[in-house]
PDB file of N, CA and C in Angstrom:
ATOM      1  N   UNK A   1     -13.113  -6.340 130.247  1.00  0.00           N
ATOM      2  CA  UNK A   1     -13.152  -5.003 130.766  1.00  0.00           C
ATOM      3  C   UNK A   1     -12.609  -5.054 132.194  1.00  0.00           C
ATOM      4  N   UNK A   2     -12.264  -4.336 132.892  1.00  0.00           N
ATOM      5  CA  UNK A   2     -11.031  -4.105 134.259  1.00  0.00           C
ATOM      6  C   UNK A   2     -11.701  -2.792 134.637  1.00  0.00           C
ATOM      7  N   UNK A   3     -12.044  -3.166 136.386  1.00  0.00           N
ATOM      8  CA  UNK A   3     -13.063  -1.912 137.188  1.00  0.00           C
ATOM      9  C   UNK A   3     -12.232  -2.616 138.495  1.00  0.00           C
ATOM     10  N   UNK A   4     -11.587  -1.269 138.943  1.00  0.00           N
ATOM     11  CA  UNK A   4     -11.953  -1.534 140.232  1.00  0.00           C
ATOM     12  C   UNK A   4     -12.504  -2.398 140.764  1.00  0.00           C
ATOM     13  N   UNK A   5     -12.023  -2.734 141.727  1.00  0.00           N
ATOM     14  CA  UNK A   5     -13.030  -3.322 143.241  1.00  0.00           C
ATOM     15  C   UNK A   5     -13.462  -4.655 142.760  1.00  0.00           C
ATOM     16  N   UNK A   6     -14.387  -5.594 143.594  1.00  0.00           N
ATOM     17  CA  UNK A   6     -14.281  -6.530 143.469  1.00  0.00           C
ATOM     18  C   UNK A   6     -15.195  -7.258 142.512  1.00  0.00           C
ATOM     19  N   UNK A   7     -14.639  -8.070 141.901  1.00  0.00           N
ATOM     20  CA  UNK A   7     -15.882  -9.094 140.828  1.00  0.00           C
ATOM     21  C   UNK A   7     -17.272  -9.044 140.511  1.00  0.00           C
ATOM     22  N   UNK A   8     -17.381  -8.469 139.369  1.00  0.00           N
ATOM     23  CA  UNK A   8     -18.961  -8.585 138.878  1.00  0.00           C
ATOM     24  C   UNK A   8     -19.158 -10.102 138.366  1.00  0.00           C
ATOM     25  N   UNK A   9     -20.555 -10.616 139.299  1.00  0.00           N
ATOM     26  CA  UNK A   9     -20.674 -11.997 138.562  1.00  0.00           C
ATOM     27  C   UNK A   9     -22.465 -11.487 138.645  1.00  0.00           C
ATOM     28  N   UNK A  10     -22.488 -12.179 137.376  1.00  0.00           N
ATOM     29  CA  UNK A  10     -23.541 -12.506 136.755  1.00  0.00           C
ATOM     30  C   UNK A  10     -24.106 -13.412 135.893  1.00  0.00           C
ATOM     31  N   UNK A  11     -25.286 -14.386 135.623  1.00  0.00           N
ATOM     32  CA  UNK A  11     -25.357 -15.391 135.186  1.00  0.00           C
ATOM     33  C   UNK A  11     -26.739 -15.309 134.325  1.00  0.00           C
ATOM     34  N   UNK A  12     -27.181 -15.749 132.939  1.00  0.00           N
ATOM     35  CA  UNK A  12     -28.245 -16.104 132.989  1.00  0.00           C
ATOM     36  C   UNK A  12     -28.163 -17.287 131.730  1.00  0.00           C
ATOM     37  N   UNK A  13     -30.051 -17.378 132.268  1.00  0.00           N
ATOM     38  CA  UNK A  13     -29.893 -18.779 131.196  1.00  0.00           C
ATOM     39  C   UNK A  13     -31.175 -18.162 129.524  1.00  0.00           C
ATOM     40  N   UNK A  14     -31.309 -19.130 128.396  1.00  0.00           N
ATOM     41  CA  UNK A  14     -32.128 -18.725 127.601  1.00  0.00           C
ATOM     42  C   UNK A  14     -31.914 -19.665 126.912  1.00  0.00           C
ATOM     43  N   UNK A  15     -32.994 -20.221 125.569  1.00  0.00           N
ATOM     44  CA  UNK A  15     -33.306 -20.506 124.361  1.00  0.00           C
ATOM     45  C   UNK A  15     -32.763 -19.863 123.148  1.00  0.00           C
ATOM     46  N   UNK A  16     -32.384 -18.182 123.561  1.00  0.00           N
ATOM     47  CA  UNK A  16     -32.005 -17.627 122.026  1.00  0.00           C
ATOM     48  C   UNK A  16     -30.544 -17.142 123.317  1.00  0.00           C
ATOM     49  N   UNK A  17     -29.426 -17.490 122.031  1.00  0.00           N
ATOM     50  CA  UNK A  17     -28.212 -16.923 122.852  1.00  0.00           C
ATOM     51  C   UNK A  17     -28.329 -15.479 122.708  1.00  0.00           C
ATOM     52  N   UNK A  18     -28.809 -14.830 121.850  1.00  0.00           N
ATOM     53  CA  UNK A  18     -28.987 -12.983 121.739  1.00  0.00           C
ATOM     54  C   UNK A  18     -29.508 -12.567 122.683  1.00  0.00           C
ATOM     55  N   UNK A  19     -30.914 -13.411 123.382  1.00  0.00           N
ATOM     56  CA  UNK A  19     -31.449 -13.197 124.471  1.00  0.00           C
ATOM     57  C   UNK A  19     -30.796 -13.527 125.855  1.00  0.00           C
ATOM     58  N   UNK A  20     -30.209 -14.066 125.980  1.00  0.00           N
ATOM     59  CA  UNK A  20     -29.162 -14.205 126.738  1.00  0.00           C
ATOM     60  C   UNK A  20     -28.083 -13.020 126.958  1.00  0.00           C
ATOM     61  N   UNK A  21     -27.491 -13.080 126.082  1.00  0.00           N
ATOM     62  CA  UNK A  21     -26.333 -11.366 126.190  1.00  0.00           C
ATOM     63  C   UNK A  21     -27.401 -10.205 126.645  1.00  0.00           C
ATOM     64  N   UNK A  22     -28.627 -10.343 125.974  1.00  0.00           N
ATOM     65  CA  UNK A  22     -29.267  -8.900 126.679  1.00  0.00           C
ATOM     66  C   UNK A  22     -29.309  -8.857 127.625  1.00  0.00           C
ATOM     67  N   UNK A  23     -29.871 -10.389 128.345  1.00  0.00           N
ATOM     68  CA  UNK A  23     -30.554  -9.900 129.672  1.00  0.00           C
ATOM     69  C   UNK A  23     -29.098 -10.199 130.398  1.00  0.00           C
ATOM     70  N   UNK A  24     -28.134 -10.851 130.315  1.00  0.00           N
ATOM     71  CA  UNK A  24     -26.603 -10.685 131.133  1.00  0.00           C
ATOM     72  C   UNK A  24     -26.003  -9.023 130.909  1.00  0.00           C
ATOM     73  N   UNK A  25     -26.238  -8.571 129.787  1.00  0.00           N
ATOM     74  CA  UNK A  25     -26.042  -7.062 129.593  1.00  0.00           C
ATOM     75  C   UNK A  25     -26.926  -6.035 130.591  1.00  0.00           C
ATOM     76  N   UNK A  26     -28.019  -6.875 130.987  1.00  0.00           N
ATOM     77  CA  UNK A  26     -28.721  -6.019 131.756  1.00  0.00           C
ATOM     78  C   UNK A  26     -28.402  -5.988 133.694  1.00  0.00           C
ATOM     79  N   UNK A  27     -28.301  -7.064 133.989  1.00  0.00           N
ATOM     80  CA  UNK A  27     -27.667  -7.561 135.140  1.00  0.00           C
ATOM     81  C   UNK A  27     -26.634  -6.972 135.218  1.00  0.00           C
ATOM     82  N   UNK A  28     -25.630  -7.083 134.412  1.00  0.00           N
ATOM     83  CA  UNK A  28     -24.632  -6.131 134.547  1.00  0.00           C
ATOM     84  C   UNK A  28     -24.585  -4.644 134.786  1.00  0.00           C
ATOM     85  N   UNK A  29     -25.040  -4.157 133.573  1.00  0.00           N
ATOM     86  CA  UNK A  29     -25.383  -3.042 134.325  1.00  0.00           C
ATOM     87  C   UNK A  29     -25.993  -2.239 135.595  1.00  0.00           C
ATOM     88  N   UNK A  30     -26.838  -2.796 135.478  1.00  0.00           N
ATOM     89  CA  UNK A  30     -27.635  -2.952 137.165  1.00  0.00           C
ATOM     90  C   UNK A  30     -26.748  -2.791 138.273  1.00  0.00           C
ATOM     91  N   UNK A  31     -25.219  -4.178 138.409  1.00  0.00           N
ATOM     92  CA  UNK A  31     -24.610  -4.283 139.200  1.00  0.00           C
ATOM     93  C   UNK A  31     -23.674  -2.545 139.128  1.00  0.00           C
ATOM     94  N   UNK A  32     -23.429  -2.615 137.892  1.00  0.00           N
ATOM     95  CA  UNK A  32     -22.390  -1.338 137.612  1.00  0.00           C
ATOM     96  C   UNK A  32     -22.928  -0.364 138.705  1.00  0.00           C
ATOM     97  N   UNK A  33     -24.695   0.353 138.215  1.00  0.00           N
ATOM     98  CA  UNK A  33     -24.935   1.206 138.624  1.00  0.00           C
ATOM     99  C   UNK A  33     -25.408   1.251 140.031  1.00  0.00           C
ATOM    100  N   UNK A  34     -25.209   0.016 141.053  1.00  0.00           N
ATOM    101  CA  UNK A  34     -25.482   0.031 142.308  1.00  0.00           C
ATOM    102  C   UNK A  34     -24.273   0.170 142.826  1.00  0.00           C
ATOM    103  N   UNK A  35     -23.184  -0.042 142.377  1.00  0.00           N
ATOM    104  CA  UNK A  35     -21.909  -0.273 142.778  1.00  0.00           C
ATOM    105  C   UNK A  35     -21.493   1.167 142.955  1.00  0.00           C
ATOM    106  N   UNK A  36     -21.771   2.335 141.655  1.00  0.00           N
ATOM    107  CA  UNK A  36     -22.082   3.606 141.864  1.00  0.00           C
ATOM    108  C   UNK A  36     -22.347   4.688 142.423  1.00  0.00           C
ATOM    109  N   UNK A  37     -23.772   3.954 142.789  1.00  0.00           N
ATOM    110  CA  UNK A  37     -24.239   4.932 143.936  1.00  0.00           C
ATOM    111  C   UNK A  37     -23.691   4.491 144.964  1.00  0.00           C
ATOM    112  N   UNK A  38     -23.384   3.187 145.324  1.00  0.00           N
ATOM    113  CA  UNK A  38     -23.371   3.149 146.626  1.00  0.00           C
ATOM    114  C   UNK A  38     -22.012   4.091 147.010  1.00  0.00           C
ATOM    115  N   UNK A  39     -21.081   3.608 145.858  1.00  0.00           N
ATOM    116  CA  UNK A  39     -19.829   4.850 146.155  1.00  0.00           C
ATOM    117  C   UNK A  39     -20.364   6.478 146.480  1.00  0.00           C
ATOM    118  N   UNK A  40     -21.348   7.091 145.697  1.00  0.00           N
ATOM    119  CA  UNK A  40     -21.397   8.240 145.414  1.00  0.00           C
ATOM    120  C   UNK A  40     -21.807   8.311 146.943  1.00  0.00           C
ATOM    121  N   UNK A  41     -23.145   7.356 147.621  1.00  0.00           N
ATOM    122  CA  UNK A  41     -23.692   7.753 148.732  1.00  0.00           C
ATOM    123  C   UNK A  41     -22.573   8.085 149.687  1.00  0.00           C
ATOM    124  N   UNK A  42     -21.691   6.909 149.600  1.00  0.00           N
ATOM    125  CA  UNK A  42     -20.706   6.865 150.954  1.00  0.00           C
ATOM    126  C   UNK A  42     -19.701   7.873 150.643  1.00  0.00           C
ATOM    127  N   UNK A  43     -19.471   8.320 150.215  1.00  0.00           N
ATOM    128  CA  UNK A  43     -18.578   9.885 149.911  1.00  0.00           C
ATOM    129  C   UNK A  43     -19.650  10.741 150.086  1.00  0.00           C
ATOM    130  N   UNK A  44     -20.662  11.178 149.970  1.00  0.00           N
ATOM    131  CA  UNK A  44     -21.872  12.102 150.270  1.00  0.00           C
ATOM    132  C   UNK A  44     -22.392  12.170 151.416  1.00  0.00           C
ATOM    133  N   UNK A  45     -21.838  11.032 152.740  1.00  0.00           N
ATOM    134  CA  UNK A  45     -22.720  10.503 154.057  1.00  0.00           C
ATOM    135  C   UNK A  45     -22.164  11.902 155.074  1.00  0.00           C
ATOM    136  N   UNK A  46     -23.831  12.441 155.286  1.00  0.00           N
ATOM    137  CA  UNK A  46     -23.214  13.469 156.217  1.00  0.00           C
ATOM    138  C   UNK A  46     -21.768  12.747 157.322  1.00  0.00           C
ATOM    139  N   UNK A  47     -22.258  12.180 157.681  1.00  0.00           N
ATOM    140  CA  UNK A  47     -20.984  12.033 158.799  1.00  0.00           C
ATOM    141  C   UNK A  47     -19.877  11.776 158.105  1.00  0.00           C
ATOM    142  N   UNK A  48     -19.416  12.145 156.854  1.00  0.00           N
ATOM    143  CA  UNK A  48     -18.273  12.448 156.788  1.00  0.00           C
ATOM    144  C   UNK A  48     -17.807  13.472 156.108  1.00  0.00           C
ATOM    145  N   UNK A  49     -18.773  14.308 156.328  1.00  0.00           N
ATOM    146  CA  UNK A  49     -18.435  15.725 156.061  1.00  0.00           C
ATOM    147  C   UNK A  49     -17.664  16.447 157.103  1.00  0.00           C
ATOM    148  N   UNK A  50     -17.440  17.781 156.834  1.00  0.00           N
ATOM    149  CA  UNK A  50     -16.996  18.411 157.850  1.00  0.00           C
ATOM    150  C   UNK A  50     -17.948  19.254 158.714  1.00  0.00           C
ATOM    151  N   UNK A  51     -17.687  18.956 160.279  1.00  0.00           N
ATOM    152  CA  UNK A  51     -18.139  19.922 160.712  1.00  0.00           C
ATOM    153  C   UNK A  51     -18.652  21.089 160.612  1.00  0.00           C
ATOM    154  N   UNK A  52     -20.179  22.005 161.114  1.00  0.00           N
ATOM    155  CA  UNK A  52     -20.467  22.983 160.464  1.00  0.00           C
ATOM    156  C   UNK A  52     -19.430  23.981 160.955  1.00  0.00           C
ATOM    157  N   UNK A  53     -18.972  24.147 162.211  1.00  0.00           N
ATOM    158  CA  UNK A  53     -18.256  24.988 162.432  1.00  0.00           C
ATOM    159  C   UNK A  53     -16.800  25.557 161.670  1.00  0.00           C
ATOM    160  N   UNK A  54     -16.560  24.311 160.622  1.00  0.00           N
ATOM    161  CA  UNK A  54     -15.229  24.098 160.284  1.00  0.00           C
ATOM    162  C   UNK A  54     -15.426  25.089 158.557  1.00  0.00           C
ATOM    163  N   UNK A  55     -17.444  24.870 158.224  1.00  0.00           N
ATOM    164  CA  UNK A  55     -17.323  25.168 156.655  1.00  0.00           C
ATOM    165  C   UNK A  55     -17.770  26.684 156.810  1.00  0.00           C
ATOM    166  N   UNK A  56     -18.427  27.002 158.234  1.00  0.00           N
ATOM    167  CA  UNK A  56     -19.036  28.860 158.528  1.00  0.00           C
ATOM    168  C   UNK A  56     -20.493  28.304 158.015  1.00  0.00           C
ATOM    169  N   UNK A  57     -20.903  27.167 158.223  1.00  0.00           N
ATOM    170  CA  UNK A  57     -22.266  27.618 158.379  1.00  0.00           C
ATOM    171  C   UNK A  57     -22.747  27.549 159.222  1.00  0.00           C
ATOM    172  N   UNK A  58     -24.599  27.785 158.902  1.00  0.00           N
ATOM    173  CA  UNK A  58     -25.672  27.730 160.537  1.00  0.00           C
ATOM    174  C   UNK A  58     -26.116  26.990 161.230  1.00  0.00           C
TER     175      UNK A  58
END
């Protein structure tokens, strides 16, 4: 799979290889969805909005 930005690494160990893919399936995701927000936050950070004067508000 091909994402943007830089390298998801993740590792785990187990006894059952099925148990293994889950919990590496889970790590992964995890990483996905921090990687996420952190985008969503930093596009959302007041200071880089616009000025109130610029949007007419109070």
């Amino acid at each position: 799979m091909e994402i943007g930005g830089p390298d998801l690494m993740a590792s785990t160990a187990s006894e059952d290889a099925y148990k293994s893919l889950d919990l590496l399936v889970d790590k992964l995701d995890e990483l996905l969805r921090r990687r996420h927000q952190k985008r969503v936050n930093s596009r959302n950070d007041e200071r880089r909005q616009a000025p109130k004067e610029f949007t007419g508000e109070d």
